[in-house]
Each structure stands twice: as C-alpha cells, then as structure tokens.
Protein backbone atom coordinates (compact mmCIF):
# COMPACT_ATOMS: atom_id res chain seq x y z
CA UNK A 1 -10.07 -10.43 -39.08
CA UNK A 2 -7.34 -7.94 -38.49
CA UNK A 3 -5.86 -5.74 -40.72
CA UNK A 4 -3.27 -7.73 -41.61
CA UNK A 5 -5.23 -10.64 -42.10
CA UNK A 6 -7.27 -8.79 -44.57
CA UNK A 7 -3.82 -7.45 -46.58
CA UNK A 8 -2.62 -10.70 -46.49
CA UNK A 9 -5.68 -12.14 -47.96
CA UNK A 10 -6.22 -9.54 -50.62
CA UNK A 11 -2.79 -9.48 -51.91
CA UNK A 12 -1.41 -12.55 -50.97
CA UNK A 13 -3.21 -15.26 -51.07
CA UNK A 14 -1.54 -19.29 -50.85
CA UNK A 15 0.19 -20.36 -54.08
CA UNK A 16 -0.13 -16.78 -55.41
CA UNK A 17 3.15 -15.45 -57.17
CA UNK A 18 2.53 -12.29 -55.06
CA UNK A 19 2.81 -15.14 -51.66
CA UNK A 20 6.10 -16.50 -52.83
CA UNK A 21 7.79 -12.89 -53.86
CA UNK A 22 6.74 -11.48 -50.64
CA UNK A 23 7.92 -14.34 -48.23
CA UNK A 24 11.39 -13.51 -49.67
CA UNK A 25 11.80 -10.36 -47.61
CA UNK A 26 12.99 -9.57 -44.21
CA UNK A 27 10.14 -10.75 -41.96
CA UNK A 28 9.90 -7.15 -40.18
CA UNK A 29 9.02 -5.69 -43.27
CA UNK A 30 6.59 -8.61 -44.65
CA UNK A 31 3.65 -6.78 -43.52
CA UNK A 32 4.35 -3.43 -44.91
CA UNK A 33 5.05 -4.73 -48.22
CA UNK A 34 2.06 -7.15 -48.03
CA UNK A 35 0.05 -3.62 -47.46
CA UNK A 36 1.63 -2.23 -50.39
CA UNK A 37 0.57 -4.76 -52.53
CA UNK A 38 -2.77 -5.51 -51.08
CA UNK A 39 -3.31 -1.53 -51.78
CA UNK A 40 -2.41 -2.06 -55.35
CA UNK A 41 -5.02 -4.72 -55.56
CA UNK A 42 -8.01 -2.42 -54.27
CA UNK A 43 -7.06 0.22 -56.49
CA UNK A 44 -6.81 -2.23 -59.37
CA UNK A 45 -10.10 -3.75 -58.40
CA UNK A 46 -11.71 -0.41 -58.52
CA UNK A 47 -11.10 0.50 -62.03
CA UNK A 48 -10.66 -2.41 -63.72
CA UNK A 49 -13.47 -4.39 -62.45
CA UNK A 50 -16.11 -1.61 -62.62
CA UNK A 51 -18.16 -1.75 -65.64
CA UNK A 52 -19.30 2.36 -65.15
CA UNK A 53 -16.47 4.41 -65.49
CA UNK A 54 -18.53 6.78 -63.06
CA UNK A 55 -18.78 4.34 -60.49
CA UNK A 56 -15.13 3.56 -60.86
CA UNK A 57 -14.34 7.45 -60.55
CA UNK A 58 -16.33 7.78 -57.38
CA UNK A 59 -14.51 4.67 -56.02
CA UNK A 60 -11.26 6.38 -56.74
CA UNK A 61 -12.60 9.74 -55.11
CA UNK A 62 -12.85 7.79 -51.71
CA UNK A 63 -9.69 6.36 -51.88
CA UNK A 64 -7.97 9.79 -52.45
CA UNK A 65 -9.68 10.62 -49.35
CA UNK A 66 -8.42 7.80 -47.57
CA UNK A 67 -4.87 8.51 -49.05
CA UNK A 68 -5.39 11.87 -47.24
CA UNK A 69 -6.66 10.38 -44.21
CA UNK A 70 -3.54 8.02 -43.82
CA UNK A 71 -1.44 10.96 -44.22
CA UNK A 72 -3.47 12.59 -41.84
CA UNK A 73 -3.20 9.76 -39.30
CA UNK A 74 -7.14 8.52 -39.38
CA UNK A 75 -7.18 5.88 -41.92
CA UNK A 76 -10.02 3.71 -41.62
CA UNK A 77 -9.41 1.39 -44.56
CA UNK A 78 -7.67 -1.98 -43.40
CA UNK A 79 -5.10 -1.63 -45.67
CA UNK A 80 -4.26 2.18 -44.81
CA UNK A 81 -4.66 0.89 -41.12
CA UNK A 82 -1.83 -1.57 -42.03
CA UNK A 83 0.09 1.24 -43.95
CA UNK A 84 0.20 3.54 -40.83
CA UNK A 85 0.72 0.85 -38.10
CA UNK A 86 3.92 -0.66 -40.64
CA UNK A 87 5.00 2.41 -42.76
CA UNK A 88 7.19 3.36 -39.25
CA UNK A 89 8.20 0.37 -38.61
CA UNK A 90 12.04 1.02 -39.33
CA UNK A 91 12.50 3.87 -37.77
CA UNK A 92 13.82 2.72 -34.50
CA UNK A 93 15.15 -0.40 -36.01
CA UNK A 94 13.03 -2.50 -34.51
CA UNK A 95 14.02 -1.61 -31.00
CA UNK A 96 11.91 0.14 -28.00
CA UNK A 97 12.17 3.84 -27.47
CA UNK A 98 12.55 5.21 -24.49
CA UNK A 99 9.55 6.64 -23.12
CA UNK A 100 11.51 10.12 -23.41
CA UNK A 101 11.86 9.52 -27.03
CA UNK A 102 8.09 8.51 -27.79
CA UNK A 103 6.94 11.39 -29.21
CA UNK A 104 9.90 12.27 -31.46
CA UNK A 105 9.25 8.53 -32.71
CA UNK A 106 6.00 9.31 -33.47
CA UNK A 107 7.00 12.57 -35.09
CA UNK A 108 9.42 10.47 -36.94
CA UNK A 109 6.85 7.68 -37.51
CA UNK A 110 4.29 10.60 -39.31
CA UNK A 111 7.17 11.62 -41.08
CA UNK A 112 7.74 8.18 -42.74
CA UNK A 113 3.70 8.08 -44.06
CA UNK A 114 4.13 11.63 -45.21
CA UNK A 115 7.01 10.65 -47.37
CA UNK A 116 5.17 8.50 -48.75
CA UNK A 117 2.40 10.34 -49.91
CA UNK A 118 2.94 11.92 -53.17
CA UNK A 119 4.35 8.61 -54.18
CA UNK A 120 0.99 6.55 -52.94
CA UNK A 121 -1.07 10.16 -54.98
CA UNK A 122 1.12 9.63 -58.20
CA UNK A 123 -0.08 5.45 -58.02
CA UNK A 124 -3.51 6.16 -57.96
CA UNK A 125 -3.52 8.29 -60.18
CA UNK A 126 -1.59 5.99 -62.78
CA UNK A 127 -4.59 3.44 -62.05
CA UNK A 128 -7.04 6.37 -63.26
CA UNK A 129 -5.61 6.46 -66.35
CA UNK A 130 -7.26 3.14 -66.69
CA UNK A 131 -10.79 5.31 -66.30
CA UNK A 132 -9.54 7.88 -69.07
CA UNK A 133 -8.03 5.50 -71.96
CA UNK A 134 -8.86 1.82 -73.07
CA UNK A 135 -6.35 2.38 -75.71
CA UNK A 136 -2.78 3.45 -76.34
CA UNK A 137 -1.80 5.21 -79.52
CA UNK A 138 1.88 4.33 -79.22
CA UNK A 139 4.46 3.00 -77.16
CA UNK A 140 5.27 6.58 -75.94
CA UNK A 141 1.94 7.24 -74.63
CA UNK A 142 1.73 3.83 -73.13
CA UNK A 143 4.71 3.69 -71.46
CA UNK A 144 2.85 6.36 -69.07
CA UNK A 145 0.93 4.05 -67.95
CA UNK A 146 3.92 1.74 -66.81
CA UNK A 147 5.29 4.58 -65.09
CA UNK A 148 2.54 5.68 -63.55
CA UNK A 149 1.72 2.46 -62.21
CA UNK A 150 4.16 -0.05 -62.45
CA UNK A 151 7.38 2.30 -61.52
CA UNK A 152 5.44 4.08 -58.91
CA UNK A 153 4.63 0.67 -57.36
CA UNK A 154 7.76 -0.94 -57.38
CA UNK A 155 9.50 2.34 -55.79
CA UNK A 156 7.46 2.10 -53.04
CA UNK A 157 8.29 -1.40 -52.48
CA UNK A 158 12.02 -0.86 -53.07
CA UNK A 159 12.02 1.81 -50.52
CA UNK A 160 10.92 -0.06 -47.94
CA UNK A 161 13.73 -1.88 -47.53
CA UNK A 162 16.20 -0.30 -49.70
CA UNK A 163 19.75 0.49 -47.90
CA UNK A 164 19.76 4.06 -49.91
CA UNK A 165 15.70 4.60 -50.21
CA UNK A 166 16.16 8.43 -51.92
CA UNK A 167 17.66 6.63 -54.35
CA UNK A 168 15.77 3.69 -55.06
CA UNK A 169 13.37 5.33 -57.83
CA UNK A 170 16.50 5.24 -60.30
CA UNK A 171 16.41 1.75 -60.25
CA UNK A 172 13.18 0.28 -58.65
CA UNK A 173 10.56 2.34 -61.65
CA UNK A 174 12.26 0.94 -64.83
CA UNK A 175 11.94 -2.62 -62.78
CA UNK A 176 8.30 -1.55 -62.11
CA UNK A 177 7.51 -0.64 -65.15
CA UNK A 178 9.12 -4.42 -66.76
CA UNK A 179 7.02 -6.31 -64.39
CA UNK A 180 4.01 -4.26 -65.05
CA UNK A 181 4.73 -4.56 -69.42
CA UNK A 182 5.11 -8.85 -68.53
CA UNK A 183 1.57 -9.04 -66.60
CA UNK A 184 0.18 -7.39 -69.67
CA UNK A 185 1.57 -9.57 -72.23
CA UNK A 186 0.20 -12.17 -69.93
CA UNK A 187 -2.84 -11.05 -69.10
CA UNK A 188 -3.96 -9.74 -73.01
CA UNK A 189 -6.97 -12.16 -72.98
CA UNK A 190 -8.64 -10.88 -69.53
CA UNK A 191 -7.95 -7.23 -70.03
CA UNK A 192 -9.18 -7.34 -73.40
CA UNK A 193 -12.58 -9.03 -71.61
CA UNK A 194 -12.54 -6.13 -69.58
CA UNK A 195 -12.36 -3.85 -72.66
CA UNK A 196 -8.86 -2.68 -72.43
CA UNK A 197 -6.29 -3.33 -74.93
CA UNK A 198 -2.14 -2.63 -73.86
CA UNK A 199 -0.68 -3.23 -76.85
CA UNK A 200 0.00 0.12 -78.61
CA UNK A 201 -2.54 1.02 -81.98
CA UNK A 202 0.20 1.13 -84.11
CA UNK A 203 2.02 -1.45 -83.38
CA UNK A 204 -1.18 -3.40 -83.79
CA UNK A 205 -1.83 -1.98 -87.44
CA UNK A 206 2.20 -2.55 -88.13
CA UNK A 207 1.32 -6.17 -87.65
CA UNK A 208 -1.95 -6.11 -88.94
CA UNK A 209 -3.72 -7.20 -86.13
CA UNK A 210 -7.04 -5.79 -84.76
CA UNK A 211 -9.21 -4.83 -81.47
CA UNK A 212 -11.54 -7.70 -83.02
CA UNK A 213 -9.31 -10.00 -82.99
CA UNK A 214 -7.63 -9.65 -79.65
CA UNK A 215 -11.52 -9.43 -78.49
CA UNK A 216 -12.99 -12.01 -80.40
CA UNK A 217 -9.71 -14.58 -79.21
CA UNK A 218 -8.62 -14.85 -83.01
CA UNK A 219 -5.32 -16.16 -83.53
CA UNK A 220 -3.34 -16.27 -86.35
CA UNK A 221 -0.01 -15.62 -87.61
CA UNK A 222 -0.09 -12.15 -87.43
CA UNK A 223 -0.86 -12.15 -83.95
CA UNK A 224 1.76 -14.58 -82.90
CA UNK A 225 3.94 -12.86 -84.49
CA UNK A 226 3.04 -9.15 -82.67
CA UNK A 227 3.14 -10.98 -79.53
CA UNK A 228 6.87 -12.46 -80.22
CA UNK A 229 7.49 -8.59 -80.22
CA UNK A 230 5.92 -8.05 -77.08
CA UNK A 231 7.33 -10.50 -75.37
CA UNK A 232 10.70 -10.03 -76.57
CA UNK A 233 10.53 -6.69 -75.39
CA UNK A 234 9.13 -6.62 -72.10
CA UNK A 235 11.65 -9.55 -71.10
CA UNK A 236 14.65 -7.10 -72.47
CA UNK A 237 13.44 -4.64 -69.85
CA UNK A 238 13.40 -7.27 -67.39
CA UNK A 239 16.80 -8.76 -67.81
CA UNK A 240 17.93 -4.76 -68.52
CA UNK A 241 16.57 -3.50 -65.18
CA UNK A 242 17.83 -6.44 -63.08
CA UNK A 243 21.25 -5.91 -64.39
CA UNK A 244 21.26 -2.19 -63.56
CA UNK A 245 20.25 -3.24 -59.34
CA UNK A 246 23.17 -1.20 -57.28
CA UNK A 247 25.53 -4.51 -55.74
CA UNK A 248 24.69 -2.77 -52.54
CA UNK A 249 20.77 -3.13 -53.14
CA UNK A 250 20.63 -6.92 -54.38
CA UNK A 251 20.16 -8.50 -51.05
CA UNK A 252 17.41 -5.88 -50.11
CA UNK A 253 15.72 -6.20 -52.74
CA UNK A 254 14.44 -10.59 -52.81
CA UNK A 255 10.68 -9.40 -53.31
CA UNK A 256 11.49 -7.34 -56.52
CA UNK A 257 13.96 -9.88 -57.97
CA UNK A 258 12.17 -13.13 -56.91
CA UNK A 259 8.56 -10.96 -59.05
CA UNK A 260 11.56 -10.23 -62.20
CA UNK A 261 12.37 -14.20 -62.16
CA UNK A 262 8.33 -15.21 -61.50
CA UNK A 263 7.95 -13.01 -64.61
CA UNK A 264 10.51 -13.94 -67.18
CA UNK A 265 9.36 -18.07 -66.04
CA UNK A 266 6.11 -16.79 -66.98
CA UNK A 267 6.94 -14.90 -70.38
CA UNK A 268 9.03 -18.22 -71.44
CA UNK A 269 5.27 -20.16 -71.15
CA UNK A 270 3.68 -17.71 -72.63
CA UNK A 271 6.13 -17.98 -75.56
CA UNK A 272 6.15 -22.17 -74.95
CA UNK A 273 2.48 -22.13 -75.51
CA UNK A 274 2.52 -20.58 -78.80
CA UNK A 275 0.94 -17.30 -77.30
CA UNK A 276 -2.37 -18.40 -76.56
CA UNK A 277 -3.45 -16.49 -74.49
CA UNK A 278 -6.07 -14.81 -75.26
CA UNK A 279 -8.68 -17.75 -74.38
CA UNK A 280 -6.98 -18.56 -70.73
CA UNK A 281 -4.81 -17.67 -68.45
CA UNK A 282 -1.38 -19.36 -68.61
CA UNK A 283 0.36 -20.14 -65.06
CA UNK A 284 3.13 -21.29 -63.31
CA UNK A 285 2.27 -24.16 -60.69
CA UNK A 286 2.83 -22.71 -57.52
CA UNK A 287 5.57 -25.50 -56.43
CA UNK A 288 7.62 -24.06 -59.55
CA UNK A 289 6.71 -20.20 -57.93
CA UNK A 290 8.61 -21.35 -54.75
CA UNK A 291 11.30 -22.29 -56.48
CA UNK A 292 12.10 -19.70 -58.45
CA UNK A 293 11.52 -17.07 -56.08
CA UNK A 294 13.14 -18.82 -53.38
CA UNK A 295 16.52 -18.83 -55.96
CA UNK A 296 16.13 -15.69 -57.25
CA UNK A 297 16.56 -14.28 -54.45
CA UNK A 298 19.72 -15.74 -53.13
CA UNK A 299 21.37 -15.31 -56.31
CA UNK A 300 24.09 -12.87 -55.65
C-alpha cells in the first residue's frame, strides 16, 4: 500500500461524508487534501481513542516529531510522506520544470511545507487540549477548542486551493470552527462514551441537564430542549460562515461547502429525530451524501 492508499483509506473511506466532500475538488489537489484530512484522523485517533492520557501524550510527542521531520524533509509517516510529496504540488502549476529550474522548485517546494508548519503545530496542539480538559466551563473557553481545531483545519484545507491563500484564514476558521461545533452536536453520545462532554457546564446547569445524564443516555425534556440550542446555534454559524465565502473563493472552495451542506443535512436529522442521540449515531445514507455534496458545490 502506498501512501496514498493509506490517506485515502484512513480519511476517506467509500460512502464516508469525508469521500463525497473530497471528490468535489480539483483532482490535482485530491490527494493533498485527502492527506490533510487523513492527518486529522491520526491525531484524532490518538487522543480520543486512548484511554491513558499518558499514552495519548506520548503519542502526540511523536507526532510533533514527525511534524518536525516533514518540515525538515524526512517524514516517515505515510501521511507526512503524502504531505511532502503533495504540499508542492502547485507550485509549478502542474507543469515540468526545466531541469535549470529544479532546484529553485525544490527550494520553492520546501518553502510550501514550511508554510505550513506553524499552522499543522497550532492543529495538534488544539487536539491536545482534548488530553488537558474533558470539560468546558463556558462557551468562551470552548470555543478554543473550535479554533484550535476546527479553524486550524479548515484553513489548511482552504489554502490549498484557495485563489488568495494569505487570506483564507479570515474566512476558512469561522467555517472550521461551524463544522467542527455540528460533529459535536452529532456526535454527543460517542464522545460522552469516551468521557468527554462539548457542551459548555453552564449551559448544561442553565438547562438543568447533567454529565449523568448525557452519560447514562437519559433523555428528557430538558435535554431536548438544550440540544434545540445547540443545534440552532451551530447551524447559525454554518449558514453565517458560508454567506461570508469571498465570490472569488466559492468555486475553490467545493470540499468546504459540499462538508457545510453534509452538515446542516445532518443537523436537520438530528433535529428530525427528536435529538436522540445519545444512544446511536444518526447518519445520512451515503446516496443522499453524493447528492448533496455533489450540489453544494456547484451552487454558485
């Protein structure tokens, strides 16, 4: 298996909402983003399916190293194999250099990862958060987390085929940070398996809802009600943050938009199925996936 193969398999897999957003984009830049998301899946899989938070710390230590390494140009991790063989990948668009030109490509090539670095630093390190906290006081303190991972993420995917990449972060993080807020109204029931609870304390005590509850898969009118809220407000900052994409940027950016509409189909279950979720894992079939990615992202 090469290491595409393996990106492709980790973040991607057939019928997959990830598979459908990511077969929007330009085919040249498929693979990079495919690594992009397959490296948000190991670092997610690192902290939030380790039981010992020392384990999961030690996990995270290697990566750092390997973040360095990629920089560094020896990565020996498929998917920061995949992130240095793609991360360059534009910067001849696509055509041949001439052999007198091969090493200022590859100067330019290095250049491209090493952009990228503090960005792929400042991800990880949102997903460590995950290692420090299993709770969020408020909204304030939670929307760190959303930054830290979900804008962070989403930047780096805007980038990569953004017409005006130094500016994408104005626009890609709050986008980022929606589609991050909609997995975890989605996902309340597994994270809460996994010990971790996203809804902020105090909105949980305004509502009158507790930790037991959410982890013993109580539902009652309280909680319906609290997760109304929720989703209410992460599909605001959905419909918010698509509205605010530059004209210039909506072509470029089918992965993003075709993950916004996957997510605001999926909220509008959520809310069809009364909420329950904290006993399974509500879906969209992946025939209804194609379809809404595939018209999200020729909507102009």
């Amino acid at each position: 298996m090469n290491f595409d193969e393996y990106c492709q398999q980790k973040a991607a897999p057939p019928g997959s909402s990830s598979y459908y957003a990511l077969r929007q984009a330009p085919a040249g830049r498929q693979p990079l983003l495919t690594a992009l998301f397959a490296l948000r899946r190991e670092f997610e899989e690192t902290v939030k399916e380790t039981s010992d938070p020392t384990v999961g710390r030690t996990k995270l230590a290697w990566w750092q190293k390997e973040i360095a390494a990629l920089a560094a140009g020896t990565p020996s991790h498929p998917v920061s194999k995949a992130l240095a063989a793609h991360l360059g990948d534009g910067v001849n668009n696509g055509t041949k250099a001439p052999a007198s030109s091969e090493a200022a490509g590859a100067a330019a090539v290095t250049a491209a990862i090493e952009a990228e670095y503090p960005a792929l630093q400042t991800l990880l390190a949102g997903f460590e958060m995950d290692l420090d906290q299993a709770r969020y006081l408020d909204y304030p303190n939670l929307r760190r987390y959303l930054q830290g991972v979900g804008g962070t993420f989403a930047t780096l995917v805007a980038r990569a085929t953004a017409q005006d990449p130094a500016q994408a972060a104005a626009w890609a993080a709050p986008l980022g940070q929606a589609l991050l807020q909609a997995q975890l109204v989605a996902e309340l029931g597994n994270d809460a398996r996994h010990g971790r609870i996203y809804i902020p304390i105090d909105e949980m005590q305004r509502y009158n809802v507790t930790a037991a509850d959410v982890i013993n898969r109580k539902y009652s009118d309280a909680f319906i009600e609290m997760m109304r809220f929720q989703t209410k407000r992460a599909r605001d900052a959905l419909n918010t943050a698509i509205a605010a994409l530059p004209s210039g940027e909506r072509r470029t950016q089918r992965t993003l938009r075709a993950q916004a509409a996957l997510a605001l189909a999926l909220l509008d279950e959520v809310e069809r199925d009364g909420y329950q979720v904290l006993h399974q894992s509500i879906a969209l079939t992946p025939i209804r996936k194609l379809w809404i990615a595939w018209r999200a992202a020729r909507q102009r």
